[in-house]
PDB file of N, CA and C in Angstrom:
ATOM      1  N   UNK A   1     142.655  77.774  86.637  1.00  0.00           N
ATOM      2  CA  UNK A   1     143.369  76.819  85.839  1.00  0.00           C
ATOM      3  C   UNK A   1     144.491  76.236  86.696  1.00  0.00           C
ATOM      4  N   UNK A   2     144.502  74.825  86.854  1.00  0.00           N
ATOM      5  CA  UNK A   2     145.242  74.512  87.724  1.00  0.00           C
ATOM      6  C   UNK A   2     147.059  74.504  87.322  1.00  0.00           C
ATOM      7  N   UNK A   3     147.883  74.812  86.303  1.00  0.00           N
ATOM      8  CA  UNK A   3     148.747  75.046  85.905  1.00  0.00           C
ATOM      9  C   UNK A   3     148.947  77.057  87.042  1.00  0.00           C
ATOM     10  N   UNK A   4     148.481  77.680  86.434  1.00  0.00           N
ATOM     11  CA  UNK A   4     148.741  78.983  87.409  1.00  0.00           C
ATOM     12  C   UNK A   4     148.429  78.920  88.924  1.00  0.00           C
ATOM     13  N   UNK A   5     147.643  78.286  89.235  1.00  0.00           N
ATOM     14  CA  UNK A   5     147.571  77.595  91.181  1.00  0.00           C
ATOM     15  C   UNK A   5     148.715  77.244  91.448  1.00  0.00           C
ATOM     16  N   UNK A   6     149.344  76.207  90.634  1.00  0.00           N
ATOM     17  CA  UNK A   6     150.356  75.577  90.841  1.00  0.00           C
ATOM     18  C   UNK A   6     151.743  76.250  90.818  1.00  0.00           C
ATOM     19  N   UNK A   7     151.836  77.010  89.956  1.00  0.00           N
ATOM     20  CA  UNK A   7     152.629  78.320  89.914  1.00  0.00           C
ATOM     21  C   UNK A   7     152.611  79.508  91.127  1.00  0.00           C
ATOM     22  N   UNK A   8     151.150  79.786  91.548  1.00  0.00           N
ATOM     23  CA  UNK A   8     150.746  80.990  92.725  1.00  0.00           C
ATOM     24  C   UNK A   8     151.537  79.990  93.713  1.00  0.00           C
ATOM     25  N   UNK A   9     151.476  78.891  94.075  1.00  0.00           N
ATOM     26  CA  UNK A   9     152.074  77.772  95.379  1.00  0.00           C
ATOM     27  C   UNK A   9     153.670  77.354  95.254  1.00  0.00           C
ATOM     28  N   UNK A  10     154.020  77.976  94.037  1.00  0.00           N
ATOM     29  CA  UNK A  10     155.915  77.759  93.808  1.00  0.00           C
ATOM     30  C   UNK A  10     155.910  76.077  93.698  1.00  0.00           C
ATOM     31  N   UNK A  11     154.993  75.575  93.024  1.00  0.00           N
ATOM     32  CA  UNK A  11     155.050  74.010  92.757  1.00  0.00           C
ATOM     33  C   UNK A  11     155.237  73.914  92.087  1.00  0.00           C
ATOM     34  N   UNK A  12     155.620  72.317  91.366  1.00  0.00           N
ATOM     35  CA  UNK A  12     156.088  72.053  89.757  1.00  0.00           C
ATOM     36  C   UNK A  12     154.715  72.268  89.262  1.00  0.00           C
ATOM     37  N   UNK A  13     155.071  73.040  87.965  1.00  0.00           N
ATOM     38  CA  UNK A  13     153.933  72.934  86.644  1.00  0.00           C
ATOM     39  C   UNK A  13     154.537  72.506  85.270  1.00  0.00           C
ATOM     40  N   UNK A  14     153.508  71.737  85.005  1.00  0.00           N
ATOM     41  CA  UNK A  14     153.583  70.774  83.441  1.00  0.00           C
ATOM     42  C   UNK A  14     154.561  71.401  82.710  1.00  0.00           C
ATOM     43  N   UNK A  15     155.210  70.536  82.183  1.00  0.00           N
ATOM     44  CA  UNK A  15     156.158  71.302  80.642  1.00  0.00           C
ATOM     45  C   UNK A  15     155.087  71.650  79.591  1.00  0.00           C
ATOM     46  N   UNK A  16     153.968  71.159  79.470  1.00  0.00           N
ATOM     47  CA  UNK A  16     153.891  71.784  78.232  1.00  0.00           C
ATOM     48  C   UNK A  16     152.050  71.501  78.571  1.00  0.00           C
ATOM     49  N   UNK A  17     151.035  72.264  77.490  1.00  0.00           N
ATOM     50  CA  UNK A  17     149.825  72.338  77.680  1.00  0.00           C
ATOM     51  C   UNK A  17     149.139  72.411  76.620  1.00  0.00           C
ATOM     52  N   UNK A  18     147.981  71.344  76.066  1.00  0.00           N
ATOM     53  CA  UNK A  18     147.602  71.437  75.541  1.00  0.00           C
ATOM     54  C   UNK A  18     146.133  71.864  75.642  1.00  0.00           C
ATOM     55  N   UNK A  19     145.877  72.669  74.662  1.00  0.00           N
ATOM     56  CA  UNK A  19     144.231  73.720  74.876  1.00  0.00           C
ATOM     57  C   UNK A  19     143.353  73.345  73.883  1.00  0.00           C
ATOM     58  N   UNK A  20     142.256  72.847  73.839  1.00  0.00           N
ATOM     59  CA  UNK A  20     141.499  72.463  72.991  1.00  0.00           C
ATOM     60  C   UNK A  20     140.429  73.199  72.981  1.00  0.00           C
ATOM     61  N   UNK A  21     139.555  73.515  71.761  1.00  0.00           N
ATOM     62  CA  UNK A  21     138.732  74.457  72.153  1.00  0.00           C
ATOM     63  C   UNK A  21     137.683  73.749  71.909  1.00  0.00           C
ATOM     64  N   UNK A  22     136.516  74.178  72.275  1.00  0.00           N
ATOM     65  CA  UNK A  22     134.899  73.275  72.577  1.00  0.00           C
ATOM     66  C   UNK A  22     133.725  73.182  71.294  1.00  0.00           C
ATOM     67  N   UNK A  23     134.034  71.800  71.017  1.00  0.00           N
ATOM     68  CA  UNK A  23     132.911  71.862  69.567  1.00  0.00           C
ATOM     69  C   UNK A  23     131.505  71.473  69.018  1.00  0.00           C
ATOM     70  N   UNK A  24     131.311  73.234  69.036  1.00  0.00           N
ATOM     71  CA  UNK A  24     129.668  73.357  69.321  1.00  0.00           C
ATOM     72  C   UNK A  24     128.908  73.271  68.343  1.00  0.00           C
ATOM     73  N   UNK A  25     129.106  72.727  66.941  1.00  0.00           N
ATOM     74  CA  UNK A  25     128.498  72.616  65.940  1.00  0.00           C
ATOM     75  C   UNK A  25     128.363  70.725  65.497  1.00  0.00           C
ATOM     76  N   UNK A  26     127.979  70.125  66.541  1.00  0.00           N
ATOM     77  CA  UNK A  26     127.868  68.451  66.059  1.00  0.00           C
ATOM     78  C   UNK A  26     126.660  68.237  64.988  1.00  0.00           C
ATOM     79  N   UNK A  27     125.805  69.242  64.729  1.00  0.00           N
ATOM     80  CA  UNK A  27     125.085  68.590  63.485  1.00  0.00           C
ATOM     81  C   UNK A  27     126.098  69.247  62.319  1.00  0.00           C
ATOM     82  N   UNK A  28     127.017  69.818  62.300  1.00  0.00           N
ATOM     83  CA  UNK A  28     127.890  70.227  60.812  1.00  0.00           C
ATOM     84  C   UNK A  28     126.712  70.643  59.856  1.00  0.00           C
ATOM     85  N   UNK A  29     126.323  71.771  60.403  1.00  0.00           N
ATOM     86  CA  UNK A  29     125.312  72.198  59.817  1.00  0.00           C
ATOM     87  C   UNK A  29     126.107  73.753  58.855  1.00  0.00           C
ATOM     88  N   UNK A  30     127.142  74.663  59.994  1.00  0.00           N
ATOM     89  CA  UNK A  30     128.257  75.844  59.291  1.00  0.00           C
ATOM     90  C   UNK A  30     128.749  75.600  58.075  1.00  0.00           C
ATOM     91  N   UNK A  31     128.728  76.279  57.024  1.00  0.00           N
ATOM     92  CA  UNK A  31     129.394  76.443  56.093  1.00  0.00           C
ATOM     93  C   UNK A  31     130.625  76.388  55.910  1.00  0.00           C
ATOM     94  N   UNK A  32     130.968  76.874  56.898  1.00  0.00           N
ATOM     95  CA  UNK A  32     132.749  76.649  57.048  1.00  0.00           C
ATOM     96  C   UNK A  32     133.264  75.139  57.116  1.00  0.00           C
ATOM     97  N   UNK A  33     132.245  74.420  57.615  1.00  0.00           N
ATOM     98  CA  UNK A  33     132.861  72.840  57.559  1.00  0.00           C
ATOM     99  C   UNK A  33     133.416  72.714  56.220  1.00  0.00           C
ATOM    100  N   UNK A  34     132.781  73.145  54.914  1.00  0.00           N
ATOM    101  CA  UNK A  34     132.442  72.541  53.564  1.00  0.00           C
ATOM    102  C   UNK A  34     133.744  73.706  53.195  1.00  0.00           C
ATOM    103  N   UNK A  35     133.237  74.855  53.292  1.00  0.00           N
ATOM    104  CA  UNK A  35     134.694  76.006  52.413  1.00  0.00           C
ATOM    105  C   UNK A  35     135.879  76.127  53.147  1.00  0.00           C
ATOM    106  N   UNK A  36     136.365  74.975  54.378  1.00  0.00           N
ATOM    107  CA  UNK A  36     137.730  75.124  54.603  1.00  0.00           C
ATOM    108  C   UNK A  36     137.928  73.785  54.390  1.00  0.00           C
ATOM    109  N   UNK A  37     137.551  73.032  53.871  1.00  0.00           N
ATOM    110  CA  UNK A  37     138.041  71.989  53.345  1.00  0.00           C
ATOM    111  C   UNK A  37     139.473  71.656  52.776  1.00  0.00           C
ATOM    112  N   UNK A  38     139.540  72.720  51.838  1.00  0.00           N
ATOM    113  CA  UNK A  38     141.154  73.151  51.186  1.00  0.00           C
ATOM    114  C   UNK A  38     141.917  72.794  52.143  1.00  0.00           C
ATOM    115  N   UNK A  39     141.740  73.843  52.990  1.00  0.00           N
ATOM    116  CA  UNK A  39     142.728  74.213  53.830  1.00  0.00           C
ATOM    117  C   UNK A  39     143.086  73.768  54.593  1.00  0.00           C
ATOM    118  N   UNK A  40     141.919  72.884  55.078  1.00  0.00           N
ATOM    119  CA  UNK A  40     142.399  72.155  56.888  1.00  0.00           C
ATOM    120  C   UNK A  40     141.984  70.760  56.240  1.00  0.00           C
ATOM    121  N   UNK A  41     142.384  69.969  56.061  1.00  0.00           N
ATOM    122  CA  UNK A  41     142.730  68.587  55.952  1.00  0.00           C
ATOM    123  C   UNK A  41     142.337  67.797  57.240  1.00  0.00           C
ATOM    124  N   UNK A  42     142.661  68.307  58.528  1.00  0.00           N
ATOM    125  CA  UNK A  42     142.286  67.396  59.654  1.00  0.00           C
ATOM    126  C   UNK A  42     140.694  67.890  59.811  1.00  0.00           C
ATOM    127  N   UNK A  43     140.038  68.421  59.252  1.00  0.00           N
ATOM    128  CA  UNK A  43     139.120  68.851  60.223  1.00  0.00           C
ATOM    129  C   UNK A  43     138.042  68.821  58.675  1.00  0.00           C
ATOM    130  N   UNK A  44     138.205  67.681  58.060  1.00  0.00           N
ATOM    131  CA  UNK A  44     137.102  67.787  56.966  1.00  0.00           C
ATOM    132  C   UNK A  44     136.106  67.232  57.106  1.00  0.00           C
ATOM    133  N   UNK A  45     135.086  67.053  56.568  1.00  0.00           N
ATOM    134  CA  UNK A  45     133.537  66.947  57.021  1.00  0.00           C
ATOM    135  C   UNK A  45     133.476  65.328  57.048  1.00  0.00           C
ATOM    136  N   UNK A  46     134.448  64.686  56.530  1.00  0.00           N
ATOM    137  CA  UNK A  46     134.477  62.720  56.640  1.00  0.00           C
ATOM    138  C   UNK A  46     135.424  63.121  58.202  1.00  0.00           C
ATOM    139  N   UNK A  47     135.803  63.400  58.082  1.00  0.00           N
ATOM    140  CA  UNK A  47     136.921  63.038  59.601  1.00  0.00           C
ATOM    141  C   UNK A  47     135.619  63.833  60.724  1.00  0.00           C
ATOM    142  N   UNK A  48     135.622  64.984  60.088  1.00  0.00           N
ATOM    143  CA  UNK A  48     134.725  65.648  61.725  1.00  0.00           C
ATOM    144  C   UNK A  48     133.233  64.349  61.719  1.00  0.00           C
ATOM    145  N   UNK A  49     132.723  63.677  61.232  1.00  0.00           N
ATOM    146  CA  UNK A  49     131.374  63.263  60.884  1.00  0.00           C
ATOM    147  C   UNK A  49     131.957  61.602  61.642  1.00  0.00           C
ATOM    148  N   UNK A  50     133.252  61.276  61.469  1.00  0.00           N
ATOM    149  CA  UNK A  50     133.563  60.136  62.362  1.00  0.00           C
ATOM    150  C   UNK A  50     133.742  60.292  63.886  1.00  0.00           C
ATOM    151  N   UNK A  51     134.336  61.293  63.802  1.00  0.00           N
ATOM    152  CA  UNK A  51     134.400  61.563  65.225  1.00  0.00           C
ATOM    153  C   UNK A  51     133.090  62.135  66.002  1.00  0.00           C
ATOM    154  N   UNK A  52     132.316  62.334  65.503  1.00  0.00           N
ATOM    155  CA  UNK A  52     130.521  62.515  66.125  1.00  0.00           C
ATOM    156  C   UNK A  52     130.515  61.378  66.424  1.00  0.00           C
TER     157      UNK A  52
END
């Protein structure tokens, strides 16, 4: 990860890092799309189904 290289070399590293994790379900086929609905607002089956 080039943030800790950069660190092992006493170089500047980023203020801040963002981590995204990898999304392996593009047919929204999981159940969980539909029963966290409640809960997660960004990540509902109209928003995830636009961003496909």
């Amino acid at each position: 990860m080039l943030p800790l290289r950069l660190l092992a070399r006493g170089e500047a590293t980023p203020g801040a890092i963002a981590c995204v994790s990898p999304w392996t379900d593009l047919t929204l086929q999981n159940a969980s799309v539909d029963a966290n609905e409640d809960h997660d607002k960004m990540l509902s089956r109209k928003t995830l189904e636009l961003f496909r």
